[in-house]
Protein backbone atom coordinates (compact mmCIF):
# COMPACT_ATOMS: atom_id res chain seq x y z
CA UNK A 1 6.78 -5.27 4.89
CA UNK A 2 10.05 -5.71 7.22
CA UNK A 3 7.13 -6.84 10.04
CA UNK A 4 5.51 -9.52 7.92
CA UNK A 5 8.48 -11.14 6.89
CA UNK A 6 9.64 -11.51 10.59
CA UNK A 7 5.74 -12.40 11.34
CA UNK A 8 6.14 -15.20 8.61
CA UNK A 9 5.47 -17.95 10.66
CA UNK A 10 2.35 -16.39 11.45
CA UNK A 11 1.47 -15.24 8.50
CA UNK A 12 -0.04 -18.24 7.28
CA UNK A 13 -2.80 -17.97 10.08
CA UNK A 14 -3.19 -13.87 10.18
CA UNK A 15 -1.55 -11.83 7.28
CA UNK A 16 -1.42 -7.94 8.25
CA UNK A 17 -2.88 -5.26 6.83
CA UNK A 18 0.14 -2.69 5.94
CA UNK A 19 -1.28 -0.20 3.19
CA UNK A 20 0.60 2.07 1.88
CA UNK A 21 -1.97 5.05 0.46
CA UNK A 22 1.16 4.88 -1.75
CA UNK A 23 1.61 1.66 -4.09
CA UNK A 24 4.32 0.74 -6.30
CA UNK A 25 3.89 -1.09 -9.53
CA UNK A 26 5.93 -4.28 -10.22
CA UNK A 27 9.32 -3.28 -12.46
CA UNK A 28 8.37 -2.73 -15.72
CA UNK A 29 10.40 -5.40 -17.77
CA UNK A 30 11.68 -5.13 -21.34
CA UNK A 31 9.88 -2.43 -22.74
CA UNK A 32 7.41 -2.24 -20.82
CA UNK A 33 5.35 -2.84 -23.74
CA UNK A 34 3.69 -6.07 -22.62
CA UNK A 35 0.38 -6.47 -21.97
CA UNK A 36 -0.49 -7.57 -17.85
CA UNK A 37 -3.70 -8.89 -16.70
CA UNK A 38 -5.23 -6.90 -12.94
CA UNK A 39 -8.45 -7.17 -11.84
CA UNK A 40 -10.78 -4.75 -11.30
CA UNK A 41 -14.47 -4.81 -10.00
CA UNK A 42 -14.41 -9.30 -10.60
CA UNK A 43 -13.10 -8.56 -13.94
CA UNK A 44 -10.32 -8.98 -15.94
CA UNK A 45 -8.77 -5.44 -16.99
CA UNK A 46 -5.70 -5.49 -19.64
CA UNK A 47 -3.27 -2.32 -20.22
CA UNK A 48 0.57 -2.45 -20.93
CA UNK A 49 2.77 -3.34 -18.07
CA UNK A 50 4.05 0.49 -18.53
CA UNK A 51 0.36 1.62 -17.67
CA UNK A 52 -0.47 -0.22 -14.99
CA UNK A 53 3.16 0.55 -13.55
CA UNK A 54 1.82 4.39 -13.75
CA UNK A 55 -1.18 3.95 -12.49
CA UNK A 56 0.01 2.68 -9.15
CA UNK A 57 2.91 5.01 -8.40
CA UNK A 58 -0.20 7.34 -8.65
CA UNK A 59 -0.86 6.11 -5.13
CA UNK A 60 2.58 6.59 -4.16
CA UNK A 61 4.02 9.14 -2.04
CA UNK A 62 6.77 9.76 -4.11
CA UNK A 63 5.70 8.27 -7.32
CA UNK A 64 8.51 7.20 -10.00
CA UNK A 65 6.84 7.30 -13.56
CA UNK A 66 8.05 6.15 -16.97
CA UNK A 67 7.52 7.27 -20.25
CA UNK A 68 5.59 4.48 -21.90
CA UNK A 69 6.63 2.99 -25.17
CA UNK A 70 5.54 5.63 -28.15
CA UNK A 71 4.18 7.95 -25.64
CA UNK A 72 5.27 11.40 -24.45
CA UNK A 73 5.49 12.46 -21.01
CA UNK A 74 1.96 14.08 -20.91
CA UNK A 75 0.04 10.71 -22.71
CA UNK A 76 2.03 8.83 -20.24
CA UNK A 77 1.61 10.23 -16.52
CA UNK A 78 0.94 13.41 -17.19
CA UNK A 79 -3.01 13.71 -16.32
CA UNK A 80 -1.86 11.87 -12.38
CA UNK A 81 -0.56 15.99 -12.24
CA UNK A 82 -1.93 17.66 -8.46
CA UNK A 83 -1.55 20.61 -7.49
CA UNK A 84 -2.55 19.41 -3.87
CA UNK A 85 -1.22 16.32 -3.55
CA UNK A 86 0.88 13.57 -4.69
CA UNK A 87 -1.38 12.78 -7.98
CA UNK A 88 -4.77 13.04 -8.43
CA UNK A 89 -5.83 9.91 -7.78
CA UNK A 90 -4.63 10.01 -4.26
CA UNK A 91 -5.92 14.01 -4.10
CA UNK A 92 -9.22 12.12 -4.61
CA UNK A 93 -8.62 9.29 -1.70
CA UNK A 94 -7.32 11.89 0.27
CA UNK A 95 -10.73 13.79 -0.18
CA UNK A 96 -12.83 10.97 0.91
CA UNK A 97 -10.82 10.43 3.81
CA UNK A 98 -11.11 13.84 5.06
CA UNK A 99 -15.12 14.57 4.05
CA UNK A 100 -15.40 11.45 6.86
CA UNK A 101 -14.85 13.09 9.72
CA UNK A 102 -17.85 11.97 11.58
CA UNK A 103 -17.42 8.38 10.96
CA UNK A 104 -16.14 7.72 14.23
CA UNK A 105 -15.14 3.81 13.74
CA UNK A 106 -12.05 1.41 12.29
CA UNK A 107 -12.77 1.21 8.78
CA UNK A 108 -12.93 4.25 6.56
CA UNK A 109 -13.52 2.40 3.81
CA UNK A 110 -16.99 1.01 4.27
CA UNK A 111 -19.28 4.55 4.81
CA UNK A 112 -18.22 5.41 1.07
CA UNK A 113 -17.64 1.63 -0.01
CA UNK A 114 -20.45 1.50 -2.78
CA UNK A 115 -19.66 4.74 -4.24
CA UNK A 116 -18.27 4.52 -7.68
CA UNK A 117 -15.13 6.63 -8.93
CA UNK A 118 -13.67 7.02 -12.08
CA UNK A 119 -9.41 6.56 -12.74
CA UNK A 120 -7.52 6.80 -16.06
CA UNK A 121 -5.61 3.99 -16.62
CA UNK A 122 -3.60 4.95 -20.35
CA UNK A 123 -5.43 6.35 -22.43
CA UNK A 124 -8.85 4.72 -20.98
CA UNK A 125 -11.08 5.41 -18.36
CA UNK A 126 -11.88 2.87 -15.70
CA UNK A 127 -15.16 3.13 -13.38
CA UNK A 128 -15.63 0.85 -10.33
CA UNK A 129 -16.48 1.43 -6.39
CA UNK A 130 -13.79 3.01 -3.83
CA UNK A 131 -14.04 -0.88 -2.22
CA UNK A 132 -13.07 -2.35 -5.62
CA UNK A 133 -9.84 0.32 -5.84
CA UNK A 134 -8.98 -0.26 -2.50
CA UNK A 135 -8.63 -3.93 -2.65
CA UNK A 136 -6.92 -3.53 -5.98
CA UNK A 137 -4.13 -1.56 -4.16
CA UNK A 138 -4.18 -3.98 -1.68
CA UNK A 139 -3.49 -6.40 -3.81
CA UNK A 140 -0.01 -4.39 -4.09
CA UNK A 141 1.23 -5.01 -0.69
CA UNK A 142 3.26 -7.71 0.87
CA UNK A 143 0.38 -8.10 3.89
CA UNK A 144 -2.89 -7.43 2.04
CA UNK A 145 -5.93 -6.87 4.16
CA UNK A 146 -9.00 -6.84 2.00
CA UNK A 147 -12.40 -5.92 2.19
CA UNK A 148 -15.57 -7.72 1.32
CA UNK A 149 -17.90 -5.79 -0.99
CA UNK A 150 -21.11 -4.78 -0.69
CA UNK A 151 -23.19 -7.20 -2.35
CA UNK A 152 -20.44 -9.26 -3.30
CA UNK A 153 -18.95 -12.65 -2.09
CA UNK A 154 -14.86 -12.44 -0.86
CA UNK A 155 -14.08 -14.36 -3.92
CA UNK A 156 -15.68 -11.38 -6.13
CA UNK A 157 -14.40 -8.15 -4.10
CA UNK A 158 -10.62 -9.95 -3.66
CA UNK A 159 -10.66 -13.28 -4.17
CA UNK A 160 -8.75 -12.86 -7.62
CA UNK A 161 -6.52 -9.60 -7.24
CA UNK A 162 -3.31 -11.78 -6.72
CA UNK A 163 -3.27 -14.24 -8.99
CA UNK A 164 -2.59 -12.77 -12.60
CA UNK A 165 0.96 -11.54 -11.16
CA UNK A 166 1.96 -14.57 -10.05
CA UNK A 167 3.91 -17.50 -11.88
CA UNK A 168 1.58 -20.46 -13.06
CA UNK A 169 2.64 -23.98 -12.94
CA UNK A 170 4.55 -24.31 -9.81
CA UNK A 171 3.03 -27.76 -8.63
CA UNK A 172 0.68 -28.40 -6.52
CA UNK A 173 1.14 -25.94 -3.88
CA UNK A 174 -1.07 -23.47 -5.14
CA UNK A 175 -3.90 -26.03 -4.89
CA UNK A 176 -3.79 -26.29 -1.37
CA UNK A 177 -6.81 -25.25 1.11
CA UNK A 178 -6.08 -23.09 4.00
CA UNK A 179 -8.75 -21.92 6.60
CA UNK A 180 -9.55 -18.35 6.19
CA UNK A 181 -8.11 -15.93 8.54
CA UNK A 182 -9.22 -14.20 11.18
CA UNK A 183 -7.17 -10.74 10.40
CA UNK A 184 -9.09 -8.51 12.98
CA UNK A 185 -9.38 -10.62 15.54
CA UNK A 186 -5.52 -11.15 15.98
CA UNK A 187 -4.71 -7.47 15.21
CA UNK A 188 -7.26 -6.69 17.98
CA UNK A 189 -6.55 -9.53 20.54
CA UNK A 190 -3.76 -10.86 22.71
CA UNK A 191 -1.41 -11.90 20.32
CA UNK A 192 -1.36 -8.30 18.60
CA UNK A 193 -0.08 -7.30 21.39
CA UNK A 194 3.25 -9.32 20.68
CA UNK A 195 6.05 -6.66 20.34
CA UNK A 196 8.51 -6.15 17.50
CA UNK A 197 11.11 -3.87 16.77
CA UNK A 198 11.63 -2.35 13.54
CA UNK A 199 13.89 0.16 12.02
CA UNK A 200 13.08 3.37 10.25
CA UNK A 201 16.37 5.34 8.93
CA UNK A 202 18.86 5.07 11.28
CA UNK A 203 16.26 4.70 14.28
CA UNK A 204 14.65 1.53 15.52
CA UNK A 205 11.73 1.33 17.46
CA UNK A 206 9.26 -1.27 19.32
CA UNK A 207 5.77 -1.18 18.75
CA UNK A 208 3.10 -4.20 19.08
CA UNK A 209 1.87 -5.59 15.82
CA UNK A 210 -1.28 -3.66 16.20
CA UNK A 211 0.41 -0.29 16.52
CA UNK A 212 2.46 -1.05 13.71
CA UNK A 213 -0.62 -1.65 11.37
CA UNK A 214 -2.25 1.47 12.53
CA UNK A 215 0.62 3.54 11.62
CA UNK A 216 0.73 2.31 8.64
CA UNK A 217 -2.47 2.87 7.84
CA UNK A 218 -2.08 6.33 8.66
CA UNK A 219 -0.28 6.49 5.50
CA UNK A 220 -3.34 4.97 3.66
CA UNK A 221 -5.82 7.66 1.99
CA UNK A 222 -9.06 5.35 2.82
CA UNK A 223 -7.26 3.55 6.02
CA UNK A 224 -8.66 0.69 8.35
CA UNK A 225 -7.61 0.97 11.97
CA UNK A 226 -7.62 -1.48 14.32
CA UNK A 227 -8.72 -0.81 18.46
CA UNK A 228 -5.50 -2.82 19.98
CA UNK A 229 -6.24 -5.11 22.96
CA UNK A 230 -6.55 -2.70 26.00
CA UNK A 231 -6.13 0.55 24.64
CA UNK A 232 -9.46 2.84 23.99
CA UNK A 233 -10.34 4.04 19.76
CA UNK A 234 -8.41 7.25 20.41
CA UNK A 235 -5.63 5.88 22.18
CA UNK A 236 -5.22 3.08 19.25
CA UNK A 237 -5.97 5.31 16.46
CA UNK A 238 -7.13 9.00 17.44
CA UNK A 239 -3.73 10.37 16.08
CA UNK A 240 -3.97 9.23 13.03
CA UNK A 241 -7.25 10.55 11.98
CA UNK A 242 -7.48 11.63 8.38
CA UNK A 243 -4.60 11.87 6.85
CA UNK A 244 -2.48 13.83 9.06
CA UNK A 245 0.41 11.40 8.21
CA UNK A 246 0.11 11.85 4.92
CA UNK A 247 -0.38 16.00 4.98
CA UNK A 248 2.68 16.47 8.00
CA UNK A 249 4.52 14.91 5.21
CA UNK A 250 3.92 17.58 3.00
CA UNK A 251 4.55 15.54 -0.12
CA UNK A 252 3.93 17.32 -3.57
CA UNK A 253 5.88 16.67 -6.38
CA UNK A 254 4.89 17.67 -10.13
CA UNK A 255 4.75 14.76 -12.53
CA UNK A 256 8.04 14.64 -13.73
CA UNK A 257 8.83 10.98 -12.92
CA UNK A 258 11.63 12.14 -10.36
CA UNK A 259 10.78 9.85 -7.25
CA UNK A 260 14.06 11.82 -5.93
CA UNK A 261 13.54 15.60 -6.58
CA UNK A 262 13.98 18.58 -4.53
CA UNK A 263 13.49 17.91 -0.29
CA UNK A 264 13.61 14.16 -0.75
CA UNK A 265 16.51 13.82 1.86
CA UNK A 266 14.71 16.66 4.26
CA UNK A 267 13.75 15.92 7.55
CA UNK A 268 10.13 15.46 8.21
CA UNK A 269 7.82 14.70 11.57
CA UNK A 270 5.57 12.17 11.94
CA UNK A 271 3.37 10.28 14.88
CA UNK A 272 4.13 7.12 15.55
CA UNK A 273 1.49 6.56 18.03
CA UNK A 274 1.53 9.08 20.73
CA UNK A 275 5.43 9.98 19.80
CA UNK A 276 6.14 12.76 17.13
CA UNK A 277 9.47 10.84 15.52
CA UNK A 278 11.52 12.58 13.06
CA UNK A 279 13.34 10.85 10.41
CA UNK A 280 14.51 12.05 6.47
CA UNK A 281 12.06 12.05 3.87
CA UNK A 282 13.67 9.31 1.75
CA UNK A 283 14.29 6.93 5.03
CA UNK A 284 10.45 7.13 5.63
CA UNK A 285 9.60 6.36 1.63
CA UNK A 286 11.85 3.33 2.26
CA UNK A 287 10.73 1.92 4.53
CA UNK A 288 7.13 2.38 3.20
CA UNK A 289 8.17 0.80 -0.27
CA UNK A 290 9.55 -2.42 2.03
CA UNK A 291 6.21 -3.06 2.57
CA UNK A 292 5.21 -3.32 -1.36
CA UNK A 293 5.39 -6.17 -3.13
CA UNK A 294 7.75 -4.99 -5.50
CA UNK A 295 9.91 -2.13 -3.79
CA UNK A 296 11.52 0.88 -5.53
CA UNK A 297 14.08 1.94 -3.25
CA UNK A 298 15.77 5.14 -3.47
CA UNK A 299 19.52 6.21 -2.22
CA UNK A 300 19.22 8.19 1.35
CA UNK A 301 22.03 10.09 2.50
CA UNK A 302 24.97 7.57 2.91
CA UNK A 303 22.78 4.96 1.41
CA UNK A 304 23.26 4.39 -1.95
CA UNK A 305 20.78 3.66 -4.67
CA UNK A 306 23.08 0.21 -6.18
CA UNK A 307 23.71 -0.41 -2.27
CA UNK A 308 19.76 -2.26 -2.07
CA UNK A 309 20.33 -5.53 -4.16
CA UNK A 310 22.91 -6.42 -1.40
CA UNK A 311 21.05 -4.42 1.56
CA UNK A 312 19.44 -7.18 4.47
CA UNK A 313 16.13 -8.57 3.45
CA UNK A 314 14.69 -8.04 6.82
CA UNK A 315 15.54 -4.82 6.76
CA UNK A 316 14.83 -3.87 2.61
CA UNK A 317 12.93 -7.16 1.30
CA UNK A 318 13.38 -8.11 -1.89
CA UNK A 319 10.73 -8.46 -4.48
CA UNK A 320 7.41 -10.59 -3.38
CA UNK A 321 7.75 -13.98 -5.61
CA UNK A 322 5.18 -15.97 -2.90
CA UNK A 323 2.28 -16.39 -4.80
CA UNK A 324 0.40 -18.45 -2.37
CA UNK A 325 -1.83 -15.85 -0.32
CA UNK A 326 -4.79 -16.37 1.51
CA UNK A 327 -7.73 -15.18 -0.29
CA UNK A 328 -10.82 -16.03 1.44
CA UNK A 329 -10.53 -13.56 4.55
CA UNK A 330 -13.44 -13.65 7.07
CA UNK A 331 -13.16 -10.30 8.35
């Protein structure tokens, strides 16, 4: 996102945790045809680039599907169709996240962890645990923050959900060893405290680096809050509390691959922290997609859709080509 790249000095020693409930796919290349590598549960998973694109923008907000190569519309995205939410693979996040309301703590990921949950990726049906989906998404985002298992090691819940979408042979680099960091304990200490500004539409605001990872968790179906340094749970996080992000955006769209269709340029509310802010629909997808790895940006009112190749990268970041990340996280 916007706030890692100007955090990338730090980076190296604390990557953020920016989910987006909402993840795009790389750009399909070519045909979209090809065959791409993810994995899923430790293992190695293989489905056309195509699919996999499809099966992420199933987490997205506003998802933008394609018609696959000798499908129809109906073998290609049509089964992600909600009548509730955005697809059904985030109705079914969304579900989770809301049948948790008693779990009073950070992490909403870890009371329903070990459960296992079944997605169709293509024409085949994938079964692994809500941690092994959610680090798989994670694995999406510019700032991953992943989470260890039950019963497995950080290499085996995360270690590998990078790699296969990254170029090989680029020297040595990629051989290096870096000490694990400590994600939580910066987000939660002094130094999360550190201020930035960042812009959303036409609006910026300033927010610590803590508060800016809790809001955008509150766009994550299964999100991980942090308590910032000095402020109570409920002050940190209380506002955010299943969903409501996510549902005061009143996102449902039929699956008709138009990322853009009716309301996209409406004005919605949303807490940032304590403040209610109010900013287009589009403006608010953008800047959630500048925190993916591969962003599809979409034109907003005077901003036009061919206007992003040329748009400033701390503002709309171009694609994610780093493939050095951090993999061994101790929190």
């Amino acid at each position: 996102m916007k706030l890692s790249l100007a955090f990338l000095a730090l980076a190296n020693v604390a990557p953020l945790t920016f989910i987006m409930p909402a993840n795009a796919a790389a750009p399909v290349r070519n045909t979209g045809a090809e065959n791409a590598v993810k994995i899923i549960a430790g293992k190695e998973v293989v489905h056309t680039k195509c699919e996999w694109h499809n099966f992420f923008q199933s987490m997205n907000i506003r998802p933008k599907y394609r018609i696959c190569p000798g499908k129809n519309a109906q073998e290609s995205y049509g089964f992600y169709a909600s009548g509730n939410a955005s697809s059904s693979v985030l109705e079914v996040f969304l579900k989770l996240n809301r049948g948790q309301e008693n779990a009073r703590q950070d992490d909403f990921v870890r009371p329903v962890g070990s459960n296992q949950l079944t997605f169709r990726i293509g024409a085949k049906e994938r079964r692994a645990s809500v941690c092994d989906w959610y680090n798989l998404f994670q694995s999406r985002y510019r700032t991953p923050y992943y989470l260890k298992c039950e019963g497995r090691s950080n290499r085996e819940s995360f270690g590998r959900n990078s790699e296969p979408d990254y170029p090989e042979a680029l020297g040595d680099v990629g051989n290096i060893a870096r000490r694990a960091p400590n994600i939580s304990g910066f987000l939660a200490g002094p130094q999360g405290s550190t201020p930035l500004r960042l812009r959303i539409g036409a609006q910026s605001y300033t927010r610590s680096f803590c508060e800016w990872h809790n809001f955008y968790q509150s766009f994550n179906p299964l999100p991980r809050f942090i308590v910032c340094n000095g402020r109570t749970r409920s002050e940190s996080f209380g506002q955010y509390l299943f969903g409501q992000n996510i549902v005061a955006l009143n996102i449902k769209s039929q699956a008709n691959g138009d990322a853009t269709s009716t309301g996209f340029g409406e004005l919605v509310s949303f807490q940032l922290g304590a403040q209610t802010i109010t900013a287009q629909r589009c403006a608010l997808y953008n800047w959630l997609q500048s925190n993916i790895r591969w962003p599809i940006y979409r034109g907003c009112g005077p901003i036009r859709q061919d206007s992003f190749a040329n748009a400033d990268p701390r503002v709309f970041p171009k694609a994610d080509r780093r493939y050095l990340y951090n993999q061994n996280y101790i929190d």
